[in-house]
Protein backbone atom coordinates (compact mmCIF):
# COMPACT_ATOMS: atom_id res chain seq x y z
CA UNK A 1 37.76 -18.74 -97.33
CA UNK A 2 38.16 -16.06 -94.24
CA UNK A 3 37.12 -16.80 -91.46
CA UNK A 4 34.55 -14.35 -89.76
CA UNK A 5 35.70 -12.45 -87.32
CA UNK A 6 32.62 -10.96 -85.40
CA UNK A 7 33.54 -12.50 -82.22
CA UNK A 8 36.78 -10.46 -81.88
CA UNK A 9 34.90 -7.31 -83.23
CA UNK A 10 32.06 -7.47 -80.19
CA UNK A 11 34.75 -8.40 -77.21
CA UNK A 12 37.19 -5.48 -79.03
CA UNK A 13 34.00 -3.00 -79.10
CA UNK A 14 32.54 -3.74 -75.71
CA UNK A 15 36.36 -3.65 -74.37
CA UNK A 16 36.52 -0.17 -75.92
CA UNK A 17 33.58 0.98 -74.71
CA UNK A 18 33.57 0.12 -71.30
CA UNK A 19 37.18 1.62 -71.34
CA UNK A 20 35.36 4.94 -72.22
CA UNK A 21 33.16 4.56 -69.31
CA UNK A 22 36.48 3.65 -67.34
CA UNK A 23 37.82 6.98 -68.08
CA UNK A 24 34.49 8.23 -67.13
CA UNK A 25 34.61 6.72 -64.04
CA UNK A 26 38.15 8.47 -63.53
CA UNK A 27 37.36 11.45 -64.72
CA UNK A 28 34.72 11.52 -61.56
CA UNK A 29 37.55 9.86 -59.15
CA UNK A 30 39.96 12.93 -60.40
CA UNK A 31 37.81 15.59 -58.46
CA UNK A 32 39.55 13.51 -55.17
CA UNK A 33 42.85 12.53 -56.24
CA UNK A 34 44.81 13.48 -59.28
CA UNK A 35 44.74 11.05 -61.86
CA UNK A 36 45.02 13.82 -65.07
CA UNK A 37 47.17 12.07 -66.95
CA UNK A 38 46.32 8.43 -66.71
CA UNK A 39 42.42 9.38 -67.22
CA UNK A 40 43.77 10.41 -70.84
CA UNK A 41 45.90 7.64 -71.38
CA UNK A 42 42.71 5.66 -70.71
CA UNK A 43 40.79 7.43 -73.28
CA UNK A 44 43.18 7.35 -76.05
CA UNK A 45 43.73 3.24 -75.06
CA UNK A 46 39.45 2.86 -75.42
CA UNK A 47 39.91 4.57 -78.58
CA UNK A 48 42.48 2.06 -79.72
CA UNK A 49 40.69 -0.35 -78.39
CA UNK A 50 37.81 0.15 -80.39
CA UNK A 51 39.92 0.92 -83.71
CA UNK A 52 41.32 -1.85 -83.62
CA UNK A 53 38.28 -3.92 -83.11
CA UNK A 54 37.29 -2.33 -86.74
CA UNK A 55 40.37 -3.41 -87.83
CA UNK A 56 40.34 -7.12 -87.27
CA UNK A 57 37.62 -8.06 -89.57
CA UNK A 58 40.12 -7.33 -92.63
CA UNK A 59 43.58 -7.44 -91.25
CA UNK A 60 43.11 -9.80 -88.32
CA UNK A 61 46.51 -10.17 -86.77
CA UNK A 62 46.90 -6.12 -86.67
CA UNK A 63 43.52 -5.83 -85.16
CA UNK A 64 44.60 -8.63 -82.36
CA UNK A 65 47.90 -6.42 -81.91
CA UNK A 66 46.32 -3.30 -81.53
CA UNK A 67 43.29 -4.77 -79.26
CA UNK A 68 46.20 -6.57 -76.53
CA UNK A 69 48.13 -3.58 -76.35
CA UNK A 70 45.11 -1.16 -75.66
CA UNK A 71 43.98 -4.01 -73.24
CA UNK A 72 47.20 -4.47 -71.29
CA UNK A 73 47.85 -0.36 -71.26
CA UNK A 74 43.91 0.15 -70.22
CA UNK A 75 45.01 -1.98 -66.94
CA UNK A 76 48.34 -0.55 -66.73
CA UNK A 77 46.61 3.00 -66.57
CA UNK A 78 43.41 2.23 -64.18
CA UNK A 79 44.71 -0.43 -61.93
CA UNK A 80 41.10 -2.64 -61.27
CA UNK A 81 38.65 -0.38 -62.62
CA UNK A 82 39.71 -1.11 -65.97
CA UNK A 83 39.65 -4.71 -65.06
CA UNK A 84 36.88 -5.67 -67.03
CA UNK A 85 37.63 -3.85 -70.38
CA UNK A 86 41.15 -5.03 -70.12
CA UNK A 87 40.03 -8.67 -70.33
CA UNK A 88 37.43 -8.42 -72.73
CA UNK A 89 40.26 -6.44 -75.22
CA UNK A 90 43.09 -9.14 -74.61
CA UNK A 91 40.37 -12.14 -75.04
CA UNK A 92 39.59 -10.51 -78.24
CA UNK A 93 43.05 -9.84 -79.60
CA UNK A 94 44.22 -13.14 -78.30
CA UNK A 95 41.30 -15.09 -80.36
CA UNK A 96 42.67 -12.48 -83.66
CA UNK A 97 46.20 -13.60 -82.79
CA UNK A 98 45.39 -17.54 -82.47
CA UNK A 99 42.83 -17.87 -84.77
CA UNK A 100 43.53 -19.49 -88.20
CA UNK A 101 41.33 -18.56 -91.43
CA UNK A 102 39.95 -21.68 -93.01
């Protein structure tokens, strides 16, 4: 029996999304300093992110894989604005990681 995964695929979507609206957020900061590169990095992470919150409800430990990475590169890239994304991705793919089907 598999064990349903719909908490991981909410914290992995709402990760991803609020990454997008991190890269939002420094795509406005960019007009003051240059942050070019990171702002796509941060985009490409939400995407990730948010792929790999799709993921997890068939192939669970991939999904968690995908999900920690995009969380601990989303934080790597934004410093503390992507604070809150970051945390809600590597809660998610922790809880695919850890998580035993029944």
């Amino acid at each position: 029996m598999k064990t349903s995964r719909t908490t991981e695929f909410v914290l992995g979507l709402l990760g991803g999304i609020f990454g997008f609206v991190t890269g939002f957020l420094g795509l406005v900061l960019s007009a003051f300093a240059d942050l070019g590169s990171s702002v796509v990095w941060i985009f490409i992470l939400a995407i990730a992110g948010i792929v790999g919150s799709v993921v997890v409800k068939s192939k669970a430990k991939l999904g968690g894989w995908i999900m920690l990475v995009s969380g601990i590169g989303i934080l790597i890239a934004s410093s503390i604005f992507g604070l809150l994304s970051a945390v809600l991705l590597v809660i998610g793919g922790l809880m695919a990681l850890i998580r035993k089907d029944k």
